[in-house]
C-alpha atoms as a PDB file:
ATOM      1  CA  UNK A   1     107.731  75.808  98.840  1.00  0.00           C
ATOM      2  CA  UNK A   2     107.907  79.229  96.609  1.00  0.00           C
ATOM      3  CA  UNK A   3     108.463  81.204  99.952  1.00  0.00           C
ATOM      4  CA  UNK A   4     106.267  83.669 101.554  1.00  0.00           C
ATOM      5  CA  UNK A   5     105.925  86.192  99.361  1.00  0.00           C
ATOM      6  CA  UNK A   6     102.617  88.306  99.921  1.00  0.00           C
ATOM      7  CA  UNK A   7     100.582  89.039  96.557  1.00  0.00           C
ATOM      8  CA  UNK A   8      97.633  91.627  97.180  1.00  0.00           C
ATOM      9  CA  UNK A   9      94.668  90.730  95.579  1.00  0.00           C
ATOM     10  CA  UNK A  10      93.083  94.179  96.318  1.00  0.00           C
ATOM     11  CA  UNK A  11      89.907  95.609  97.899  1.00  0.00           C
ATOM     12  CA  UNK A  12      86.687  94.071  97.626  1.00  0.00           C
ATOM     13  CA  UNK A  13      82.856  94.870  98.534  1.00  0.00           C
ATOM     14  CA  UNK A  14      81.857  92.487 101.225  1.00  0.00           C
ATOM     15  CA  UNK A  15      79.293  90.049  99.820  1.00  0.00           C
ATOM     16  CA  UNK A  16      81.733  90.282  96.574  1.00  0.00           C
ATOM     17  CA  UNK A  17      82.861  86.818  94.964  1.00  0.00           C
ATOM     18  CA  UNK A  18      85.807  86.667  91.985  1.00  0.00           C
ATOM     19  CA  UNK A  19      86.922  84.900  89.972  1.00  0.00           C
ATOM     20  CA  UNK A  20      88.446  81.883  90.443  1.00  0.00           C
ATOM     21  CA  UNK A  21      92.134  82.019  91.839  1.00  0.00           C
ATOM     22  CA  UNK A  22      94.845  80.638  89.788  1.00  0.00           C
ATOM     23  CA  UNK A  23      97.863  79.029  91.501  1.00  0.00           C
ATOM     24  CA  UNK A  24     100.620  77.471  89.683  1.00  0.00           C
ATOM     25  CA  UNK A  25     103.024  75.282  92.186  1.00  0.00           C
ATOM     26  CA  UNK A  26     106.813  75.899  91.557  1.00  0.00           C
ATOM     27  CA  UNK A  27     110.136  75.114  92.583  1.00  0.00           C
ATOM     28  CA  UNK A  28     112.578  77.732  93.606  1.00  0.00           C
ATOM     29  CA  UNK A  29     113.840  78.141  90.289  1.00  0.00           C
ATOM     30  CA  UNK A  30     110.196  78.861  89.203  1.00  0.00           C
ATOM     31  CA  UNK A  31     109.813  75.524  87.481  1.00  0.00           C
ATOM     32  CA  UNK A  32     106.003  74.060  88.237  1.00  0.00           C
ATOM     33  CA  UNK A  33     105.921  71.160  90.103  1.00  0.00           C
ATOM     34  CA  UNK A  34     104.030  68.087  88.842  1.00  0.00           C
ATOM     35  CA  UNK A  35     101.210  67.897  91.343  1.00  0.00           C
ATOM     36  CA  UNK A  36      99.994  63.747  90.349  1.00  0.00           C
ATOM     37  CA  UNK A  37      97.949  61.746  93.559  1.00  0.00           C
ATOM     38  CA  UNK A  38      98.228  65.148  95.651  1.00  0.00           C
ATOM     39  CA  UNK A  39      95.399  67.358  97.062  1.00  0.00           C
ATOM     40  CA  UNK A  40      95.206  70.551  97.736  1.00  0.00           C
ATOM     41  CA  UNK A  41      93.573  72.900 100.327  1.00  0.00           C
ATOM     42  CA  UNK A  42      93.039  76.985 100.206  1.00  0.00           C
ATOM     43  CA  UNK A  43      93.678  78.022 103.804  1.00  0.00           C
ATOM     44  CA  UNK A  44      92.401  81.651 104.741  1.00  0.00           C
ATOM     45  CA  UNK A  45      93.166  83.250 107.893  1.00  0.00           C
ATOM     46  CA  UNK A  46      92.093  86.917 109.429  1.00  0.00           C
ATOM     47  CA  UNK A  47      95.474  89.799 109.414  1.00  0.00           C
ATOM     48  CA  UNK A  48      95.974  90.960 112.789  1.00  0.00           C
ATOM     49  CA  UNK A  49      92.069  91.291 113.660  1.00  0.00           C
ATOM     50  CA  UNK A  50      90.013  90.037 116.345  1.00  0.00           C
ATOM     51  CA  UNK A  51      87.306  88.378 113.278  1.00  0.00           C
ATOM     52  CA  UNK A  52      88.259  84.855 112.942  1.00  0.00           C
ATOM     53  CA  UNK A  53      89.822  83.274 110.141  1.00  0.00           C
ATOM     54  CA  UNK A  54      87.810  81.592 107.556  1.00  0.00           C
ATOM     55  CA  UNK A  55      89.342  78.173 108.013  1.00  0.00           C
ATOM     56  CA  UNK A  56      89.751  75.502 104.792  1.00  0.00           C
ATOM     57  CA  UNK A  57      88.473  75.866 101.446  1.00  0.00           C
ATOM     58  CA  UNK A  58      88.039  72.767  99.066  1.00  0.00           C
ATOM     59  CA  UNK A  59      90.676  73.471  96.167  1.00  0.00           C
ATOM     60  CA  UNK A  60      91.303  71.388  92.924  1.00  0.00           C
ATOM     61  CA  UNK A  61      93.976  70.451  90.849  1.00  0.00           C
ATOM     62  CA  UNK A  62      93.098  70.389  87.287  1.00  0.00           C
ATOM     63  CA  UNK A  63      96.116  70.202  85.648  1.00  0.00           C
ATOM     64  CA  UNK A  64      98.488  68.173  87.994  1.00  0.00           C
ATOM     65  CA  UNK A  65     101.518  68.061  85.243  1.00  0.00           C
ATOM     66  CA  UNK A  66     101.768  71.428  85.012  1.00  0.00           C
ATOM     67  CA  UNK A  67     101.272  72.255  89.087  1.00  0.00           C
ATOM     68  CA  UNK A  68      98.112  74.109  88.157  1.00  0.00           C
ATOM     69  CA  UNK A  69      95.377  74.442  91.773  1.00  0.00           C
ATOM     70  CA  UNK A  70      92.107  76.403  91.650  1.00  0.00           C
ATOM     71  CA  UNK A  71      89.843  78.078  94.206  1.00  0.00           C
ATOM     72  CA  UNK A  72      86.190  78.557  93.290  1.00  0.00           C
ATOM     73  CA  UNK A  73      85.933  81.526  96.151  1.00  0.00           C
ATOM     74  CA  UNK A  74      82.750  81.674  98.099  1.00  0.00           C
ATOM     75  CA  UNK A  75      80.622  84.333  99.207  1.00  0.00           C
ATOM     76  CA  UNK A  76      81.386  83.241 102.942  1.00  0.00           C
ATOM     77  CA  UNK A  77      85.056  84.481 101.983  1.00  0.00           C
ATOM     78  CA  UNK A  78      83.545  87.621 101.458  1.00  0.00           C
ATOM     79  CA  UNK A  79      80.952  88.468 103.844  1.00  0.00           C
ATOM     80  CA  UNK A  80      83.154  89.505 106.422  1.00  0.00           C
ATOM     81  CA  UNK A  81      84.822  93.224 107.195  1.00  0.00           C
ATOM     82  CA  UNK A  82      88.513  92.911 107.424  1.00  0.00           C
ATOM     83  CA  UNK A  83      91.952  92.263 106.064  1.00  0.00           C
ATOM     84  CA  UNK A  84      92.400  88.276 105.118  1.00  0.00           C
ATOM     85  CA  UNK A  85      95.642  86.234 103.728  1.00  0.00           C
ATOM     86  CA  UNK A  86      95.267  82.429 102.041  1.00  0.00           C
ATOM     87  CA  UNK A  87      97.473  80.414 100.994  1.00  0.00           C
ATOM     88  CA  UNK A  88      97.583  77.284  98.660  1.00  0.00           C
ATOM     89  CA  UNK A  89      98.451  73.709 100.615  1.00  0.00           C
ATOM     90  CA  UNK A  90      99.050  71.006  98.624  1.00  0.00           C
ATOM     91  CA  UNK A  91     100.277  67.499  99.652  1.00  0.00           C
ATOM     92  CA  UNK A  92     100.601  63.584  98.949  1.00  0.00           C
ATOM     93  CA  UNK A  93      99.228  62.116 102.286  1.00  0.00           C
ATOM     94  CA  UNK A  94     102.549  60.731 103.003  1.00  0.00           C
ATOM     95  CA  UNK A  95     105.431  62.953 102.754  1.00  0.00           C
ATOM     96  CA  UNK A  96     104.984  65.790 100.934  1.00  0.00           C
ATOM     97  CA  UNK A  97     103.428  69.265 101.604  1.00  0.00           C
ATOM     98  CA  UNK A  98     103.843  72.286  99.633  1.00  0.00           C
ATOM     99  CA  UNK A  99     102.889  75.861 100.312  1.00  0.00           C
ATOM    100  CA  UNK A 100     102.310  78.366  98.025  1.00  0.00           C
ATOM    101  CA  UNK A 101     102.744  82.320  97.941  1.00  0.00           C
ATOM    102  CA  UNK A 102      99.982  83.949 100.123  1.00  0.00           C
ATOM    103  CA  UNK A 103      97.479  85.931  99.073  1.00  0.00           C
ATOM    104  CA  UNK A 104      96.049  88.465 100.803  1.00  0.00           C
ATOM    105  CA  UNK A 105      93.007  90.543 100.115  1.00  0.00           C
ATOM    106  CA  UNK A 106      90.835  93.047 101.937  1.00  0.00           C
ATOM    107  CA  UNK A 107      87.064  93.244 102.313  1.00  0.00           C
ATOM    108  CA  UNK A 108      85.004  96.280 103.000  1.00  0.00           C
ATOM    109  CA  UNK A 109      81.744  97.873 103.330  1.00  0.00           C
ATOM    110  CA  UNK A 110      81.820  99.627  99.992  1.00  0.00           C
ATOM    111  CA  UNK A 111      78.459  99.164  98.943  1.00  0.00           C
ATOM    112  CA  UNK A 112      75.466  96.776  99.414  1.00  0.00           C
ATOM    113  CA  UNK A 113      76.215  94.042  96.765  1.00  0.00           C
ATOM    114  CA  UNK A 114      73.192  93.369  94.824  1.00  0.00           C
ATOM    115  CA  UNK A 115      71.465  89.588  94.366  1.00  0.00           C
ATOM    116  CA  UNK A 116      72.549  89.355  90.839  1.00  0.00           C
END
């Protein structure tokens, strides 16, 4: 585990979508962690709000040498008012589970995102 440092991800329209999140797996020392036979899950969760949290989001691991996990982020993850943290899980069925940093990002009523 990398610890639990928060990185913001920033405000967002509701009804926004991003681009895919990035997360490299490391060590302590910052060395990535060679993610072979694991899976990996994006877990969001609502910040101090009565909305509830978004629950489990399909990740993948492209790259598992190089401890390299994606999140294709959905417009459910988005549609939502509120303040929301995820963090990457990734684990071996067996014995290990890793956490990643958490993320945290907020969503607002901005504007009305067009159907582009």
């Amino acid at each position: 585990m990398t610890g639990q440092t928060i990185v913001n991800l920033g405000v967002f329209a509701k009804g926004e979508i991003p681009e895919t999140l990035q997360i490299t797996i490391q060590d302590v020392d910052g060395v990535a962690i060679d993610l072979s036979g694991m899976t990996a899950d994006f877990v969001i969760e609502a910040v101090r709000q009565t909305v509830a949290g978004l629950g489990t989001g399909a990740a993948t691991i492209p790259t598992p040498t190089s401890g390299l996990t994606q999140y294709v982020w959905v417009a459910a993850d988005f549609g939502t008012i509120g303040t929301f943290r995820g963090q990457m899980w990734v684990g071996d069925a067996v014995a290990i589970r890793l956490g990643s940093s958490i993320y945290q990002y907020e969503v607002e009523e901005i504007t009305t995102a067009p159907s582009v």
